[in-house]
PDB file of N, CA and C in Angstrom:
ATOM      1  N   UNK A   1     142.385 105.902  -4.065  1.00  0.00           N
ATOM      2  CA  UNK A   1     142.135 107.283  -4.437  1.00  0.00           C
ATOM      3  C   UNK A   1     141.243 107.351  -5.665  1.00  0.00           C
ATOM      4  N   UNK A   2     141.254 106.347  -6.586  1.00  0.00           N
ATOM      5  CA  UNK A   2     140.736 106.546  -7.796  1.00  0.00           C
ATOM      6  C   UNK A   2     139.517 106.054  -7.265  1.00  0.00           C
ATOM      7  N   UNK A   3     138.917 105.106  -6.744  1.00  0.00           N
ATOM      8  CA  UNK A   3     137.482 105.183  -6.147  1.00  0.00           C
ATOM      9  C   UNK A   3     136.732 106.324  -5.574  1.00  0.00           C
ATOM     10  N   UNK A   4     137.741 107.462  -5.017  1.00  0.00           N
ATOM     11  CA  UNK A   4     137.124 108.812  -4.558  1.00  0.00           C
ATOM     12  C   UNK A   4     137.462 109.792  -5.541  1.00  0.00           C
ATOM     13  N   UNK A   5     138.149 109.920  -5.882  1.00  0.00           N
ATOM     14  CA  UNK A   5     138.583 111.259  -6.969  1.00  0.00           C
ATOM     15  C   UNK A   5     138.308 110.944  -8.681  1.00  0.00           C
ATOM     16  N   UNK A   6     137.976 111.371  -9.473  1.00  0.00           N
ATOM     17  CA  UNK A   6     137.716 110.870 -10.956  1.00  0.00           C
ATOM     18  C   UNK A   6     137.997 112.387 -11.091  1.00  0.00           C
ATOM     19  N   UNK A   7     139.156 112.249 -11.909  1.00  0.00           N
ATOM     20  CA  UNK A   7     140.185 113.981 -12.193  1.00  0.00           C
ATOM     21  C   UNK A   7     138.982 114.298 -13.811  1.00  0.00           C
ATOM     22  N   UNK A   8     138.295 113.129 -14.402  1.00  0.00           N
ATOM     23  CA  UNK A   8     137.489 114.090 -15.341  1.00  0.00           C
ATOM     24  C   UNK A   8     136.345 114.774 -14.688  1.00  0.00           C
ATOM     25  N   UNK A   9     135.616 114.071 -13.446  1.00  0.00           N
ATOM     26  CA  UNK A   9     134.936 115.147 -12.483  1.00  0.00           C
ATOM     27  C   UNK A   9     135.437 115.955 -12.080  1.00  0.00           C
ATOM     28  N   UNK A  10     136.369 115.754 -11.259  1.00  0.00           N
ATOM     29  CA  UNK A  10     136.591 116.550 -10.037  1.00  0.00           C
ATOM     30  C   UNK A  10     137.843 117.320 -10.731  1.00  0.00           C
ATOM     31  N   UNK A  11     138.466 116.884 -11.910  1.00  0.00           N
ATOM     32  CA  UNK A  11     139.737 117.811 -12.362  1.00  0.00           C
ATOM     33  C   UNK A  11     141.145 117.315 -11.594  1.00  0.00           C
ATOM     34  N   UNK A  12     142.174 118.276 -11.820  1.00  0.00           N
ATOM     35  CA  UNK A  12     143.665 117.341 -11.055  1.00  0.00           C
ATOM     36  C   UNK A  12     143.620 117.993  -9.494  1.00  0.00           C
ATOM     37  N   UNK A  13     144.244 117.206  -9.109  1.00  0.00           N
ATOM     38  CA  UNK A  13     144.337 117.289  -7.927  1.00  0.00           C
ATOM     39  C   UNK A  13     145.116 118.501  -7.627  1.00  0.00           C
ATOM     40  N   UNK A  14     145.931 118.241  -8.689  1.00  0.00           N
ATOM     41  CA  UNK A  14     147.142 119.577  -8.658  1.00  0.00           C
ATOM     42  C   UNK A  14     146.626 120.698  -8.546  1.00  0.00           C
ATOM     43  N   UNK A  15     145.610 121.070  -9.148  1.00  0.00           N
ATOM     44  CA  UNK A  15     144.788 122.313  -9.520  1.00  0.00           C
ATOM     45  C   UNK A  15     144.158 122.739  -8.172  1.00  0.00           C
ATOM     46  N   UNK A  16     144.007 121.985  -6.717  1.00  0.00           N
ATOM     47  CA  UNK A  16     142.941 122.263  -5.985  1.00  0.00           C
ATOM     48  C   UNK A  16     143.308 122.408  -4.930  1.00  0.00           C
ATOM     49  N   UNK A  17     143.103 124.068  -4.648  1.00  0.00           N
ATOM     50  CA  UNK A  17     143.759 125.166  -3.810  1.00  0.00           C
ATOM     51  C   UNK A  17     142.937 124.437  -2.315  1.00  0.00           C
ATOM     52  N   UNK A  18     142.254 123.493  -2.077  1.00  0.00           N
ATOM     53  CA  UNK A  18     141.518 123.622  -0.638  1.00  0.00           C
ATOM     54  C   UNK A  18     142.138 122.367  -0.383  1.00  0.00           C
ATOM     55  N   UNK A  19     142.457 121.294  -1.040  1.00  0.00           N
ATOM     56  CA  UNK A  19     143.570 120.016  -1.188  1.00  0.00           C
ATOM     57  C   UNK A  19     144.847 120.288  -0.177  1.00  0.00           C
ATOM     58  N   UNK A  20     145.416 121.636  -1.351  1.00  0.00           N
ATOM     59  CA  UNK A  20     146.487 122.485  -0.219  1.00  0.00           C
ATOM     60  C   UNK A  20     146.293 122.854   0.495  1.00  0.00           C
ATOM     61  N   UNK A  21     145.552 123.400   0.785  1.00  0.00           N
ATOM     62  CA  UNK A  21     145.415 124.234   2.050  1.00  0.00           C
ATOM     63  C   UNK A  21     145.091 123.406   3.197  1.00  0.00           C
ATOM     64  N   UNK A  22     144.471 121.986   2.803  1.00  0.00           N
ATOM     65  CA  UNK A  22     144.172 121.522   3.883  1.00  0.00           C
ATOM     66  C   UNK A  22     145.565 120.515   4.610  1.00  0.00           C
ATOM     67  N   UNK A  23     146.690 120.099   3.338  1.00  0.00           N
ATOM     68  CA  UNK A  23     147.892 119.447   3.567  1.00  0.00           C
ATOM     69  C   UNK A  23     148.680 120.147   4.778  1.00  0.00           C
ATOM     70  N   UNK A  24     148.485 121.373   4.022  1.00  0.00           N
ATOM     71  CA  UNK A  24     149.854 122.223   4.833  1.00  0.00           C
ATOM     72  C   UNK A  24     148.915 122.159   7.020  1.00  0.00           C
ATOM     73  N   UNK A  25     147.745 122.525   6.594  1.00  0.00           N
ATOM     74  CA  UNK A  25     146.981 122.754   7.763  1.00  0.00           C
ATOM     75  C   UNK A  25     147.367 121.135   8.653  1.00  0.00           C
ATOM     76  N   UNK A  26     147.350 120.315   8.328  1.00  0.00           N
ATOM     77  CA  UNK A  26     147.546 118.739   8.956  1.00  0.00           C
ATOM     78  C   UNK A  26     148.849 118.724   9.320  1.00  0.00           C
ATOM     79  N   UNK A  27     150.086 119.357   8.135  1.00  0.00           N
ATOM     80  CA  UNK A  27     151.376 119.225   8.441  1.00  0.00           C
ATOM     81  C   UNK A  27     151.310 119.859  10.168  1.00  0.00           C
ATOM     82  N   UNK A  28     151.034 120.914   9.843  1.00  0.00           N
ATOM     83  CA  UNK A  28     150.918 122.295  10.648  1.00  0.00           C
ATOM     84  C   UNK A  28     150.485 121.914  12.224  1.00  0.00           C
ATOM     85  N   UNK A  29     149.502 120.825  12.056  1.00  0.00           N
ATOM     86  CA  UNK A  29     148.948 120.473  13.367  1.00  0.00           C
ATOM     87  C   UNK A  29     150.104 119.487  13.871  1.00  0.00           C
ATOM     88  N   UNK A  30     151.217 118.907  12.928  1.00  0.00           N
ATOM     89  CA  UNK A  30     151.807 117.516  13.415  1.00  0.00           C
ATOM     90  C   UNK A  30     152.894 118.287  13.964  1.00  0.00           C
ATOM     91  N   UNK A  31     153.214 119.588  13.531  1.00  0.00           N
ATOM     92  CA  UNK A  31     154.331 120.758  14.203  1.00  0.00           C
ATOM     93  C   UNK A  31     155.250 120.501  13.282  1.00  0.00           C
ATOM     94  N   UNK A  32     154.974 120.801  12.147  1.00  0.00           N
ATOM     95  CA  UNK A  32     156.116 120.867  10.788  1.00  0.00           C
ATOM     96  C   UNK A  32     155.424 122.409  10.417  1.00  0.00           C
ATOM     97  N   UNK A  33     156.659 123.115  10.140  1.00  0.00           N
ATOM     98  CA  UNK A  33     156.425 124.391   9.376  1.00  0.00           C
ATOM     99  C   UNK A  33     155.580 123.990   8.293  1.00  0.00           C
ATOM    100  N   UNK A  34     154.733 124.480   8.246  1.00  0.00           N
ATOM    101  CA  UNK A  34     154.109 123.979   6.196  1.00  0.00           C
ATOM    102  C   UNK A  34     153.508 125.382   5.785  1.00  0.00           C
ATOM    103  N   UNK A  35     154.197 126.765   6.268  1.00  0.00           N
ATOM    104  CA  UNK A  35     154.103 127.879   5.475  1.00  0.00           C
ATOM    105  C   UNK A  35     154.216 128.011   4.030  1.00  0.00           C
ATOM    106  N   UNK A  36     155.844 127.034   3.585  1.00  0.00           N
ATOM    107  CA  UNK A  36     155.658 126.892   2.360  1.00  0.00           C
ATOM    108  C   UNK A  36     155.535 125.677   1.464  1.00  0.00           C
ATOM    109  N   UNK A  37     154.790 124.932   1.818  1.00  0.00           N
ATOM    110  CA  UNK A  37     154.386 123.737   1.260  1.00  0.00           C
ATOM    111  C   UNK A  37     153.801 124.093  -0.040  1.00  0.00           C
ATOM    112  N   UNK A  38     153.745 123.718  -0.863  1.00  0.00           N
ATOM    113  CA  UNK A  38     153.336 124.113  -2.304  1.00  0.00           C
ATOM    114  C   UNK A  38     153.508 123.135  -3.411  1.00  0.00           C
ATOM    115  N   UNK A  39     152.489 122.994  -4.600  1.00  0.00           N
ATOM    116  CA  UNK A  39     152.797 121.905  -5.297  1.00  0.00           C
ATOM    117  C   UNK A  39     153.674 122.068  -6.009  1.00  0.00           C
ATOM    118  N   UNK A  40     154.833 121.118  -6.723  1.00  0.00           N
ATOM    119  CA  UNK A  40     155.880 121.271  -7.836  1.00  0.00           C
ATOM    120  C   UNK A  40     155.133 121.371  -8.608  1.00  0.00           C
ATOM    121  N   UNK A  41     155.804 121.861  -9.742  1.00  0.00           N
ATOM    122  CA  UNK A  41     155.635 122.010 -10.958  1.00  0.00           C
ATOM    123  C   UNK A  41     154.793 120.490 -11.550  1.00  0.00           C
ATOM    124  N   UNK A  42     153.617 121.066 -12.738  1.00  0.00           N
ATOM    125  CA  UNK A  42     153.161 120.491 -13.542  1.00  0.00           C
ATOM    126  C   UNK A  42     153.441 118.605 -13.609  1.00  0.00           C
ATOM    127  N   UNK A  43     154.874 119.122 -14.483  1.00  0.00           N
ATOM    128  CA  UNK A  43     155.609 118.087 -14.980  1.00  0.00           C
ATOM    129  C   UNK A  43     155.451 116.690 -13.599  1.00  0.00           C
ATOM    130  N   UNK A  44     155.939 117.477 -12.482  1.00  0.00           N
ATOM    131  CA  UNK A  44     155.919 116.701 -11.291  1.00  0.00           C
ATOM    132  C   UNK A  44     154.882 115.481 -11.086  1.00  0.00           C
ATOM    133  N   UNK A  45     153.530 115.921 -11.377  1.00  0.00           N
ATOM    134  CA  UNK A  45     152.661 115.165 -10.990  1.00  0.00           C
ATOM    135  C   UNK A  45     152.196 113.951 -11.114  1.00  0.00           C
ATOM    136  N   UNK A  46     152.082 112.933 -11.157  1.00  0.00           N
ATOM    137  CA  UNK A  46     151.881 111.196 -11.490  1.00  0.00           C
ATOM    138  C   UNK A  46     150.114 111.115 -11.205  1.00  0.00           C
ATOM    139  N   UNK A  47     149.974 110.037 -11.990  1.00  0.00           N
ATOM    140  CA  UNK A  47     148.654 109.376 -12.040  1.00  0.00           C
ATOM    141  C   UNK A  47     148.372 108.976 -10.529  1.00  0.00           C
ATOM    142  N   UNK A  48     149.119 108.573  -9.521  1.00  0.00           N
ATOM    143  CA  UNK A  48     148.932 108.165  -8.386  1.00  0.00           C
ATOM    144  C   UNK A  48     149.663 109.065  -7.451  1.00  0.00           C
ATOM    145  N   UNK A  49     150.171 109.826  -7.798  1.00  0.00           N
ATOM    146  CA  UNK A  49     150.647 110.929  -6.211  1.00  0.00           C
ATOM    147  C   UNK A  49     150.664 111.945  -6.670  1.00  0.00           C
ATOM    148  N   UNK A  50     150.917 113.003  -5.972  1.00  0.00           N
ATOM    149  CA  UNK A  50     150.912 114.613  -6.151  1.00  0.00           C
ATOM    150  C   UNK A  50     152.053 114.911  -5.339  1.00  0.00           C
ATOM    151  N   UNK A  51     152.757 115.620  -5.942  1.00  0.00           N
ATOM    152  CA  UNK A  51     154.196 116.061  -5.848  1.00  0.00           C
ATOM    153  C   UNK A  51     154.455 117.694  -5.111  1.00  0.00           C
ATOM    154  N   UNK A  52     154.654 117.453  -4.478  1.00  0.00           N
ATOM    155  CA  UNK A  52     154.834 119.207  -3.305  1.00  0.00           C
ATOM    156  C   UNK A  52     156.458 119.437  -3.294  1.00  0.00           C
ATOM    157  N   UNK A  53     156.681 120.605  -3.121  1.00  0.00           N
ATOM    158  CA  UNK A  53     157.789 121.615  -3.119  1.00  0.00           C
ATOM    159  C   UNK A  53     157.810 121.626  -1.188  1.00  0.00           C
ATOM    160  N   UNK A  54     158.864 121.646  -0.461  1.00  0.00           N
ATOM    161  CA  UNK A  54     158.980 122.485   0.825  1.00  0.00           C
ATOM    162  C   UNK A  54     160.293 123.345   0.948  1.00  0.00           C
ATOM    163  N   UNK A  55     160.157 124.128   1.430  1.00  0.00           N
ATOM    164  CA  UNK A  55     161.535 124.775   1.907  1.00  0.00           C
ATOM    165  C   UNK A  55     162.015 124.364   3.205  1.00  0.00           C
ATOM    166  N   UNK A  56     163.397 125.238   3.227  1.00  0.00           N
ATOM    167  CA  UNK A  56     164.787 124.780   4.504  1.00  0.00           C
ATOM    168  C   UNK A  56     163.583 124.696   5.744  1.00  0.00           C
ATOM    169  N   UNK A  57     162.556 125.706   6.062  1.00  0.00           N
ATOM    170  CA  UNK A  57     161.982 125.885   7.067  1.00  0.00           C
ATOM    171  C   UNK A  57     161.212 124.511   7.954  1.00  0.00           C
ATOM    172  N   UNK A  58     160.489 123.714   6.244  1.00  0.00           N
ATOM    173  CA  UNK A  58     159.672 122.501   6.821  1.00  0.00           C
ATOM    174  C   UNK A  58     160.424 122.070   7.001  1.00  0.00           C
ATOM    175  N   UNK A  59     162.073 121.788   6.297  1.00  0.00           N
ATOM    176  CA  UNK A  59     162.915 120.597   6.250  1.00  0.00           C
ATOM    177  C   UNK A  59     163.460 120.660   8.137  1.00  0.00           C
ATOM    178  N   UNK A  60     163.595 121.497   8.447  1.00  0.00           N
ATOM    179  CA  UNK A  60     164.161 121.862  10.051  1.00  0.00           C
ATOM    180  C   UNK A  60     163.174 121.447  10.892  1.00  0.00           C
ATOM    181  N   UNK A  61     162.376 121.641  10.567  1.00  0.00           N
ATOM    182  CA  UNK A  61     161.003 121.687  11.636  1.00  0.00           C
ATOM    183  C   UNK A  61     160.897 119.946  11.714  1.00  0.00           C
ATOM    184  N   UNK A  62     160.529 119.304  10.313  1.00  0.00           N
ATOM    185  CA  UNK A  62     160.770 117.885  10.421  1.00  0.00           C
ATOM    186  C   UNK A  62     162.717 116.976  10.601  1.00  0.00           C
ATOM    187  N   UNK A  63     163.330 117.685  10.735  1.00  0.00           N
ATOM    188  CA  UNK A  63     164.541 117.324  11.502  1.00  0.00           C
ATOM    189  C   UNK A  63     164.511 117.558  12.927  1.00  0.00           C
ATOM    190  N   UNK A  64     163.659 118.846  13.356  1.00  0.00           N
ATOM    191  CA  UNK A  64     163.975 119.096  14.475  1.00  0.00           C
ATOM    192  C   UNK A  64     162.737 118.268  15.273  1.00  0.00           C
ATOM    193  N   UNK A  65     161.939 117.455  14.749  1.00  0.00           N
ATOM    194  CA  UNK A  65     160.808 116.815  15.605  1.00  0.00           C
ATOM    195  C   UNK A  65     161.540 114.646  15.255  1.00  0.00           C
ATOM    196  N   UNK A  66     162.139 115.147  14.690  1.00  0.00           N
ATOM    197  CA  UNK A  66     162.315 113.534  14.577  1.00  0.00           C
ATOM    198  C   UNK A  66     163.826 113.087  14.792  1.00  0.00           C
ATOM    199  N   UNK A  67     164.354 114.170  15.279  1.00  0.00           N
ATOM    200  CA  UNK A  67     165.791 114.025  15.544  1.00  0.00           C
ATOM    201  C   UNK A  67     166.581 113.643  14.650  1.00  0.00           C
ATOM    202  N   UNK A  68     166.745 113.795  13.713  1.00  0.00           N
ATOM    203  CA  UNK A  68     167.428 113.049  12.499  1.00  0.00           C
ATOM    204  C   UNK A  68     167.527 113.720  11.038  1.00  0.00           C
ATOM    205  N   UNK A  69     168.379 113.968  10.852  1.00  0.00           N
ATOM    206  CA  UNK A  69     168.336 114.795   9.145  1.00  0.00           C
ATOM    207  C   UNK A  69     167.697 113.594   8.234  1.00  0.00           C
ATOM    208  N   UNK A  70     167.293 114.432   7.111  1.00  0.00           N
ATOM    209  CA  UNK A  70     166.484 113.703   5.999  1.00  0.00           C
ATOM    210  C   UNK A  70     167.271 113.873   4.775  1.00  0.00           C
ATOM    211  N   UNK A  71     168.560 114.065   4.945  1.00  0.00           N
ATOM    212  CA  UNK A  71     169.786 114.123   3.700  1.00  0.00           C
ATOM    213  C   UNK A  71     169.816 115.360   3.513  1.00  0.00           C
ATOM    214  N   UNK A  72     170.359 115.166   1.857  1.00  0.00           N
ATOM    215  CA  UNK A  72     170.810 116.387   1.541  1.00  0.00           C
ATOM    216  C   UNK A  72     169.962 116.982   0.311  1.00  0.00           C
ATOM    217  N   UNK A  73     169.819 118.410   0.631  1.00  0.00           N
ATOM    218  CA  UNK A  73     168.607 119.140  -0.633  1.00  0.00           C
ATOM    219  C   UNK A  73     169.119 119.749  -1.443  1.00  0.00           C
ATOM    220  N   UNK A  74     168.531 120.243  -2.770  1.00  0.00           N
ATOM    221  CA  UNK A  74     168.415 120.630  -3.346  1.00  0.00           C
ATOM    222  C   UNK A  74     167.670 121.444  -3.460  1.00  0.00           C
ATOM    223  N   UNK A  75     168.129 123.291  -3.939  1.00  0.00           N
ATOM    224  CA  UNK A  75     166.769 123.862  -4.011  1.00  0.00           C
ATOM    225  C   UNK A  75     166.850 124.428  -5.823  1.00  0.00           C
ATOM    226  N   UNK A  76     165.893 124.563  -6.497  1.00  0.00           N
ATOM    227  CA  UNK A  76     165.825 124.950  -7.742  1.00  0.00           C
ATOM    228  C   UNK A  76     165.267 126.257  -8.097  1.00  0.00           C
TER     229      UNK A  76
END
């Protein structure tokens, strides 16, 4: 990633509304709800990944395509 992205060019990743838009759109094609896919908070973010928020909706949608719960959530 750091060979394609340089966050003093291009800024954080976090910041970049077409990044999202294009995540949720891929989820979306794999048949996961990603209505509310959204990044966490600030704090969330690492030098090497970017940290997203989903709700009960994606969490079902990816239980209900893989047959299998993904534990137990937390919502804040």
């Amino acid at each position: 990633m750091k060979k394609t992205w340089n966050p003093v060019k291009h800024g954080l990743i976090y910041t970049d509304d077409l990044f999202e838009r294009q995540l949720r759109d891929a989820l979306g094609k794999r048949g996961y709800d990603s209505s509310d896919v959204s990044y966490s908070e600030q704090g969330m973010q690492g030098n090497n990944y970017v940290s997203f928020d989903v709700d009960e909706d994606f969490i079902s949608s990816w239980e209900n395509k893989h047959g299998k719960m993904i534990g137990d959530w937390e919502c804040y």
